[in-house]
C-alpha atoms as a PDB file:
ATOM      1  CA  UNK A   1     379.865 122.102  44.290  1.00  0.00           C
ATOM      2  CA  UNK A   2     379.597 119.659  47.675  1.00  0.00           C
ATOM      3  CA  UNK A   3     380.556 122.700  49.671  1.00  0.00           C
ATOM      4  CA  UNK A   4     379.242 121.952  53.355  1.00  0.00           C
ATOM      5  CA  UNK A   5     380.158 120.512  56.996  1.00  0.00           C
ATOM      6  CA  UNK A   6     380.431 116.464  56.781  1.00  0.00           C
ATOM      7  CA  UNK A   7     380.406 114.424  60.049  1.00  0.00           C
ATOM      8  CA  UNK A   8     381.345 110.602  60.249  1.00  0.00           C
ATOM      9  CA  UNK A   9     380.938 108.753  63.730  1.00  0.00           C
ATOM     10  CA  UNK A  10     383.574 106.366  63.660  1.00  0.00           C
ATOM     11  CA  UNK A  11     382.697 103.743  66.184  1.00  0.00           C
ATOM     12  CA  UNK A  12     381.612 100.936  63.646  1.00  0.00           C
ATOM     13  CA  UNK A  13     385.915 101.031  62.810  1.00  0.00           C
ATOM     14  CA  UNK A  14     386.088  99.119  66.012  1.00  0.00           C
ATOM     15  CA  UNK A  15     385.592  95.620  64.146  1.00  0.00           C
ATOM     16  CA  UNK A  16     388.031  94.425  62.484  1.00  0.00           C
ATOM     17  CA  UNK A  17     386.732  93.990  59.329  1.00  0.00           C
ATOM     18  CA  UNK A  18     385.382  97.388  59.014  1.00  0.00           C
ATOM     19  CA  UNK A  19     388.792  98.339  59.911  1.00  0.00           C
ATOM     20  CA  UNK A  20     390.200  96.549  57.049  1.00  0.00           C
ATOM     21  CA  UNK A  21     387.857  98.041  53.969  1.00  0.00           C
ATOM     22  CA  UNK A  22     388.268 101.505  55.485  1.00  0.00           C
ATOM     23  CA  UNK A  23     391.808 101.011  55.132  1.00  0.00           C
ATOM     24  CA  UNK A  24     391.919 100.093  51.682  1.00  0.00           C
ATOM     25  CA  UNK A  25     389.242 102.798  50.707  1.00  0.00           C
ATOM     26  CA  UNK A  26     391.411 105.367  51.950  1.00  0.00           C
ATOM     27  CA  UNK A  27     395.112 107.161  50.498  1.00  0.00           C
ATOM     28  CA  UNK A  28     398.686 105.326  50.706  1.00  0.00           C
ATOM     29  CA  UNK A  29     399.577 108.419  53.160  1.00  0.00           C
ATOM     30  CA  UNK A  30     396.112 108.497  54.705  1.00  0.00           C
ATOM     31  CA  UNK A  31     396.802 104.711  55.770  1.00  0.00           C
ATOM     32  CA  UNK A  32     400.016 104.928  56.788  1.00  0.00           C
ATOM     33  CA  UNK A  33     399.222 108.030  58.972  1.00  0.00           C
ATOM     34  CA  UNK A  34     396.186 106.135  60.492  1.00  0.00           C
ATOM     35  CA  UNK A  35     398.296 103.046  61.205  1.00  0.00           C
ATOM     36  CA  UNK A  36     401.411 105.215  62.999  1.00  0.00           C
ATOM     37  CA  UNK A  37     398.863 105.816  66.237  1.00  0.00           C
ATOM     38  CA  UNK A  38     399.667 103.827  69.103  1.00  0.00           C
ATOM     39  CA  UNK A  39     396.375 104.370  70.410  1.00  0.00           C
ATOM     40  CA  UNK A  40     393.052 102.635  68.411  1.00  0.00           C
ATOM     41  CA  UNK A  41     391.016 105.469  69.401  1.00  0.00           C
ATOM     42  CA  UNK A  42     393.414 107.851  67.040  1.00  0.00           C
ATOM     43  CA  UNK A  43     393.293 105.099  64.490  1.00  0.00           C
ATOM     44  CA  UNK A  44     389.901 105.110  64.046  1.00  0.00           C
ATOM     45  CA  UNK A  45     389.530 108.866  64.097  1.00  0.00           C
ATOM     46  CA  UNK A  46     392.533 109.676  61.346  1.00  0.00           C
ATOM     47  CA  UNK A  47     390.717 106.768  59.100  1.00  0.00           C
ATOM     48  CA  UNK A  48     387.293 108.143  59.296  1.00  0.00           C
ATOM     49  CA  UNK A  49     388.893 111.762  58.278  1.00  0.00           C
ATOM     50  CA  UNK A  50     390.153 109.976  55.459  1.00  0.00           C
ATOM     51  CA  UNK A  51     386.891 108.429  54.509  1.00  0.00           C
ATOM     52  CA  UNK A  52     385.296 111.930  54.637  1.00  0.00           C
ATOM     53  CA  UNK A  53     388.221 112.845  52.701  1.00  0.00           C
ATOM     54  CA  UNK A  54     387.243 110.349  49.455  1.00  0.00           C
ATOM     55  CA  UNK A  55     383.408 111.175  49.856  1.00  0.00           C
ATOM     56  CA  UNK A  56     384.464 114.607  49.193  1.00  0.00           C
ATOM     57  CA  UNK A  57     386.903 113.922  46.540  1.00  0.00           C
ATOM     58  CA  UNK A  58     384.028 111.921  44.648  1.00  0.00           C
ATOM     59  CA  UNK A  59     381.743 114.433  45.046  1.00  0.00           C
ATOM     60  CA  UNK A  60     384.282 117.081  43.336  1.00  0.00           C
ATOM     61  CA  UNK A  61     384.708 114.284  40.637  1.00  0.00           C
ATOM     62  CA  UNK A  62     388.490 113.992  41.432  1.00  0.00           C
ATOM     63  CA  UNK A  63     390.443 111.258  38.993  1.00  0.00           C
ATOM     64  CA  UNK A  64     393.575 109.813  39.277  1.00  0.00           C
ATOM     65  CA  UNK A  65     396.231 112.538  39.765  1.00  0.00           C
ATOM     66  CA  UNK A  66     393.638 114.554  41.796  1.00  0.00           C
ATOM     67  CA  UNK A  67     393.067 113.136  45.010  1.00  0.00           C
ATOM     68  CA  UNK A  68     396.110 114.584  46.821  1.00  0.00           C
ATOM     69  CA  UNK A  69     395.863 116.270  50.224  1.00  0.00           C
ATOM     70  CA  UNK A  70     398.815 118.886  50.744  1.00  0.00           C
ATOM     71  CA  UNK A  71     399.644 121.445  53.452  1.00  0.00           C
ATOM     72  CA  UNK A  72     400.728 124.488  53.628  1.00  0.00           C
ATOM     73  CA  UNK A  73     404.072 125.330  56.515  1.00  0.00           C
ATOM     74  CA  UNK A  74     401.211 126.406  59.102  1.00  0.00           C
ATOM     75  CA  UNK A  75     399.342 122.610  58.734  1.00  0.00           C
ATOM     76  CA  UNK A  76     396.189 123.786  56.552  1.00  0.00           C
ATOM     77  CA  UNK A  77     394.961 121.089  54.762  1.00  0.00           C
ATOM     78  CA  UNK A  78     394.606 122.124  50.717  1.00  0.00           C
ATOM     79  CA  UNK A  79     393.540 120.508  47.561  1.00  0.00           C
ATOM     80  CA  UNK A  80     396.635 120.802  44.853  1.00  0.00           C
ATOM     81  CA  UNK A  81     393.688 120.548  41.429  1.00  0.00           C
ATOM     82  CA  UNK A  82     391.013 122.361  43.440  1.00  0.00           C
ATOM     83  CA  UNK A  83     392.527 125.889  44.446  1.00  0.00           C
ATOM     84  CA  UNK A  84     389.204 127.504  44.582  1.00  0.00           C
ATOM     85  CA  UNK A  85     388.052 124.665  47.221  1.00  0.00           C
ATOM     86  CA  UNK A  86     388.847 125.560  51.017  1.00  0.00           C
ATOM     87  CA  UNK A  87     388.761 122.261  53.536  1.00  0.00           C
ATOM     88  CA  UNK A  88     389.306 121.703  57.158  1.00  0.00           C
ATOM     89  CA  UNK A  89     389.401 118.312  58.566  1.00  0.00           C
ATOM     90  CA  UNK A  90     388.578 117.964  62.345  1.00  0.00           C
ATOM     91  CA  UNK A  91     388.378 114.406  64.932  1.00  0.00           C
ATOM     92  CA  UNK A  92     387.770 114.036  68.404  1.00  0.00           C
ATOM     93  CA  UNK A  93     385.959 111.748  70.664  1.00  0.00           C
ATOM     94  CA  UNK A  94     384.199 109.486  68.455  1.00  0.00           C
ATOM     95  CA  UNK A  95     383.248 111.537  65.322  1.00  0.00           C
ATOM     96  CA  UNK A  96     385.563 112.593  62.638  1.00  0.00           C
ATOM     97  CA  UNK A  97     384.799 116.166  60.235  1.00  0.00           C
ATOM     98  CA  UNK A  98     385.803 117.507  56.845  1.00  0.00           C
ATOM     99  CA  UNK A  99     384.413 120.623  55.681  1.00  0.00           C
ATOM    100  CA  UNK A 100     384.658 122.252  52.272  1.00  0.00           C
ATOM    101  CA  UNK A 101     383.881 125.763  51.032  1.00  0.00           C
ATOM    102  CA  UNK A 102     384.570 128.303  48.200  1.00  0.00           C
ATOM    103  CA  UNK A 103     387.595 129.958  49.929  1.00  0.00           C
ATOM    104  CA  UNK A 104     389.150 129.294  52.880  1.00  0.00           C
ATOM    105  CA  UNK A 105     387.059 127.571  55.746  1.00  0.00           C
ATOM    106  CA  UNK A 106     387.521 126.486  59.146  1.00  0.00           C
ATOM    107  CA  UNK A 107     385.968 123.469  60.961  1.00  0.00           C
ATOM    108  CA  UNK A 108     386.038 122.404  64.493  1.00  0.00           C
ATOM    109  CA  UNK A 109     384.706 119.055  66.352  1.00  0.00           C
ATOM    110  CA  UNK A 110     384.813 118.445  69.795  1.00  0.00           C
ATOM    111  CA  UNK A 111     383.918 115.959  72.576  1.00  0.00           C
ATOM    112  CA  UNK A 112     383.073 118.476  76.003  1.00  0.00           C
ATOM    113  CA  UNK A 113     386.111 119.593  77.762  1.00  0.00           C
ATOM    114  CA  UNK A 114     386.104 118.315  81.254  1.00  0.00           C
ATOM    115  CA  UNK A 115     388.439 120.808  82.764  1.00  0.00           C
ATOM    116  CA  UNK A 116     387.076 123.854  82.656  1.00  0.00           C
ATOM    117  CA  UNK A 117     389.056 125.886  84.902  1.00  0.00           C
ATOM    118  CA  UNK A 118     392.492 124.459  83.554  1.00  0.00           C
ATOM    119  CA  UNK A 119     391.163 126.732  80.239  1.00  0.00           C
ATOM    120  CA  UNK A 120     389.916 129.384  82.085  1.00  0.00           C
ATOM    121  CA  UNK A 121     393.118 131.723  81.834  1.00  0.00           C
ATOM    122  CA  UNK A 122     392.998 131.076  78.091  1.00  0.00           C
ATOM    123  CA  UNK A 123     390.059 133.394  78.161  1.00  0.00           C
ATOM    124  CA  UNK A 124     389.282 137.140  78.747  1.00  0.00           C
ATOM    125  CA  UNK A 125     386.974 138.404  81.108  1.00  0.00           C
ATOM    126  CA  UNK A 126     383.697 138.484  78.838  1.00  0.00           C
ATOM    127  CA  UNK A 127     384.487 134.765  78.161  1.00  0.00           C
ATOM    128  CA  UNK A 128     385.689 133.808  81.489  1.00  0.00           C
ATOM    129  CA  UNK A 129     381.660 135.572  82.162  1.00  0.00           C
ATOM    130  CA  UNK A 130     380.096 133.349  79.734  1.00  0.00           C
ATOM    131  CA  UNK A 131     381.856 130.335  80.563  1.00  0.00           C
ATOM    132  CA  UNK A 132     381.165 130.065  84.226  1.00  0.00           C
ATOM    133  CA  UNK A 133     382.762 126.945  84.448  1.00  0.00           C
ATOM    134  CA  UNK A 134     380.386 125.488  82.064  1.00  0.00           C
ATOM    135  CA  UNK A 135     381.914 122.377  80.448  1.00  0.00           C
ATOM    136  CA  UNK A 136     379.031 122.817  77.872  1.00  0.00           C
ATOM    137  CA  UNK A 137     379.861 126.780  77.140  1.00  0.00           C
ATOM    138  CA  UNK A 138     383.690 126.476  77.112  1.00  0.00           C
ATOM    139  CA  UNK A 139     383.695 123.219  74.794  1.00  0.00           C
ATOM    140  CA  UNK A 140     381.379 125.527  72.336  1.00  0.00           C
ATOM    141  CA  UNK A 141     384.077 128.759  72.606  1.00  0.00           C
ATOM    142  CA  UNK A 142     386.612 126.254  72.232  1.00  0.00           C
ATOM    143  CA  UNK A 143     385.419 124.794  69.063  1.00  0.00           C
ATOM    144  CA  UNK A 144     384.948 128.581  67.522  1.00  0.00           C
ATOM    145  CA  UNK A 145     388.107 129.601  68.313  1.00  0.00           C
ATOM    146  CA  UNK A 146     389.654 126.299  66.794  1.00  0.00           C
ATOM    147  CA  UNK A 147     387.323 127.210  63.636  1.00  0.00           C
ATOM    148  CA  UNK A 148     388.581 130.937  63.622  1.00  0.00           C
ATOM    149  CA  UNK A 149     392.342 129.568  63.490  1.00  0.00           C
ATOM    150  CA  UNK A 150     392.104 127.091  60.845  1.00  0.00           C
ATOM    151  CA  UNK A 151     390.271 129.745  59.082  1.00  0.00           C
ATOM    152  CA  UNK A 152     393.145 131.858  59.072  1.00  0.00           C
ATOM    153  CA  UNK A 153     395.825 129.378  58.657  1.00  0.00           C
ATOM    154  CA  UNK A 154     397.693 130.444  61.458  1.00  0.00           C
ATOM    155  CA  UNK A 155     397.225 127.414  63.849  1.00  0.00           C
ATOM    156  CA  UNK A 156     398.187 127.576  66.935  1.00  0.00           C
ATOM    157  CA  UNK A 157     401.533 129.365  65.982  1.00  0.00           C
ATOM    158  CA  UNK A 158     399.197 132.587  67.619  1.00  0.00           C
ATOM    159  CA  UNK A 159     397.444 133.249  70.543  1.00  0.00           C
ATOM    160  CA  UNK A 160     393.813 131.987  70.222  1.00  0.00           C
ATOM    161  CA  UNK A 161     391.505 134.864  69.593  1.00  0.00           C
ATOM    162  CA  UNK A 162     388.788 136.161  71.603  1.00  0.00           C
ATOM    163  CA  UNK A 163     385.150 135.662  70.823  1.00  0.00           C
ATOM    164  CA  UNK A 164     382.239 137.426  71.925  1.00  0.00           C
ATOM    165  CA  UNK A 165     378.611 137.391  71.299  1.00  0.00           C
ATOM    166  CA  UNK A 166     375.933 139.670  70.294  1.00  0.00           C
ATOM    167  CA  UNK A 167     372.516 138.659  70.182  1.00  0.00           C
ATOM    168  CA  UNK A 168     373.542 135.142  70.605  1.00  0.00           C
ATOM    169  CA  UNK A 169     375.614 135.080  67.510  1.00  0.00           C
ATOM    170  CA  UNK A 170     379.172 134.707  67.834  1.00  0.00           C
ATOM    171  CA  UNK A 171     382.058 137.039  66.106  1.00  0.00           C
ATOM    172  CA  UNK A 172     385.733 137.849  66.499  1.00  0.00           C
ATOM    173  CA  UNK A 173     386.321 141.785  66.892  1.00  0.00           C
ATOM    174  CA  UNK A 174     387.681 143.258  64.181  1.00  0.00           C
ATOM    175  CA  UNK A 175     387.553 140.612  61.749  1.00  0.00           C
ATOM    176  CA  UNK A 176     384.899 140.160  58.977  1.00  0.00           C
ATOM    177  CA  UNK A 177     384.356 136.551  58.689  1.00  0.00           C
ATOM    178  CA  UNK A 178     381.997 135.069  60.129  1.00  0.00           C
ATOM    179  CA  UNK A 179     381.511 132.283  62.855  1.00  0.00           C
ATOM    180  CA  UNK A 180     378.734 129.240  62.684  1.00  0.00           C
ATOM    181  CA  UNK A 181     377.733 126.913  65.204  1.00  0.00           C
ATOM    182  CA  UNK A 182     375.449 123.683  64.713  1.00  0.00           C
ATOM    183  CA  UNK A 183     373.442 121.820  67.393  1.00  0.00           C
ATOM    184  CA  UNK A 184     375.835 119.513  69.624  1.00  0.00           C
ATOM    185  CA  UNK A 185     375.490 115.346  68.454  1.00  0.00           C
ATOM    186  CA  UNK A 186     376.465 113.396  71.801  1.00  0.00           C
ATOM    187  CA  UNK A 187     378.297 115.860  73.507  1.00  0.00           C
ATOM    188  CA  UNK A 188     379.940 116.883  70.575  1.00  0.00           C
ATOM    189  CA  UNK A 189     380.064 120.238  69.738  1.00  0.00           C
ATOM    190  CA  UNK A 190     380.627 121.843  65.957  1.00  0.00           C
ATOM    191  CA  UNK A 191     381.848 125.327  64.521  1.00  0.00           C
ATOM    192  CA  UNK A 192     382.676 126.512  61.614  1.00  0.00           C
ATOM    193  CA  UNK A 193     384.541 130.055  60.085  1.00  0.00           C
ATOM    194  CA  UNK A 194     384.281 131.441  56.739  1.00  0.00           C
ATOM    195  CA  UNK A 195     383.199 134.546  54.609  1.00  0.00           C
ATOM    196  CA  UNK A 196     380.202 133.623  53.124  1.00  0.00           C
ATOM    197  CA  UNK A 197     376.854 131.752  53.972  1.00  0.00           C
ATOM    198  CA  UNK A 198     376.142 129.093  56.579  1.00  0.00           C
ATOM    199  CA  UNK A 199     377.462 125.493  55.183  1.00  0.00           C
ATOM    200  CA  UNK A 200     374.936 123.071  55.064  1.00  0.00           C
ATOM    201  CA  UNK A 201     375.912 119.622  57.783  1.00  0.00           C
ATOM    202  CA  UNK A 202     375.560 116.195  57.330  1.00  0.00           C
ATOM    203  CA  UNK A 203     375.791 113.239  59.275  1.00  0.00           C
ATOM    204  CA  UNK A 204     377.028 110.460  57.139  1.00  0.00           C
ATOM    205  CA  UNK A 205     377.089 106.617  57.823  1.00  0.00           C
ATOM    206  CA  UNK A 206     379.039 103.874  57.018  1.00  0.00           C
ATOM    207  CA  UNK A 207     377.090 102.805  54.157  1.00  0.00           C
ATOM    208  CA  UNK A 208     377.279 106.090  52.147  1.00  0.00           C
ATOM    209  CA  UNK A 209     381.383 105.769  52.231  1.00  0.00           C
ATOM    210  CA  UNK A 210     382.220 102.144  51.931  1.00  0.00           C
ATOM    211  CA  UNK A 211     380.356 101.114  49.036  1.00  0.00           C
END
C-alpha cells in the first residue's frame, strides 16, 4: 500500500497555465473548493492538496466510483472504498501535504509562526520552557499538536493537548500513539501521529502529478 507522508510545493501553480491543467486533473468539488478562495495563495494551496489527493488515489488503484473524499461531523478527511486507509491533508505557506496510513493518521505542515508570544498561553509550563520564544521550537510543537488532533478526529472542537519530550522524542501523556517529526524544508516544519511505524516522506514535483 502507498502508505507514507507526501509533500507538493505549490509555487509552479502561479502560471497560469499550470493553473489550468491542475485544475482539470483534480475533483469537480476539489475545483470548485480551490476556485471559492479570494486569495491566490489559498488557491494554489487547496489545488496542490488535491493533486496529492489523485497521486494517492492512483497509487491505491482507485476507478471510477472510488475517488471520493468524505468527512466525518469533526472535518476528518476519509476514503468511502478504502476504510482501512487513514489520510490527513495539510497546506500552508507554499507546500501542500497528504498523508496516508493503515488506521487513522494525522499530518501537519507549517510555515514558522512569527508570533511566538501571542501562542505562548496556549502552552503549559514545560512547553512555555522549551519554546523560549523560539519561532523555530513553537512552529515544531505547533505542528505535533495539529498532528495529535487530526489523529484523533477531534479538531479543534478540544483544547490542544500538551506535548512533552523525552530523550528528544516527542509524546502526549497518557496516550499511546505515537508522534513523528521530519527535518524542516524552507522553514516548513512537518509532524505526523499514528499507532504504528514512522511513514516514509516524499517530496514530489510537478512532473510526477501532471502527467
Amino acid at each position: 500500500m502507498p502508505y507514507g507522508i507526501y509533500l507538493l510545493k505549490t509555487d509552479f501553480l502561479e502560471r497560469e497555465d499550470a493553473f489550468a491543467r491542475a485544475l482539470g486533473r483534480v475533483s469537480t468539488a476539489r475545483r470548485e473548493k480551490a476556485l471559492s478562495y479570494a486569495r491566490n495563495e489559498d488557491k494554489r494551496l487547496c489545488l496542490g492538496a488535491g493533486l496529492l489527493l489523485e497521486y494517492l488515489l492512483d497509487r491505491l488503484r482507485a476507478g471510477v466510483g472510488q475517488r471520493d473524499v468524505a468527512r466525518f461531523p469533526s472535518g476528518r478527511p476519509f476514503l468511502p472504498a478504502f476504510p482501512e486507509t487513514g489520510i490527513s491533508i495539510s497546506h500552508s505557506g507554499s507546500y501542500a501535504l497528504v498523508a496516508c496510513a493503515k488506521g487513522p493518521i494525522g499530518a501537519d505542515v507549517q510555515t514558522t509562526i512569527s508570533a511566538p508570544v501571542r501562542l505562548a498561553r496556549l502552552l503549559d509550563e514545560e512547553e512555555r520552557a522549551f519554546c523560549a520564544n523560539d519561532p523555530a521550537r513553537l512552529t515544531r510543537l505547533w505542528t505535533l499538536k495539529e498532528a495529535y488532533i487530526k489523529y484523533t478526529g477531534d479538531g479543534l472542537t478540544r483544547e490542544l493537548p500538551s506535548v512533552h519530550f523525552d530523550t528528544g522524542r516527542p509524546f502526549v501523556p497518557g496516550s499511546t500513539c505515537r508522534l513523528y517529526e521530519y527535518p524542516p524544508i524552507e522553514n516548513h516544519f512537518v509532524s505526523c501521529c499514528l499507532d504504528g511505524d514512522k511513514p516514509p516522506f516524499s517530496l514530489l514535483a510537478q512532473d510526477d502529478l501532471m502527467q
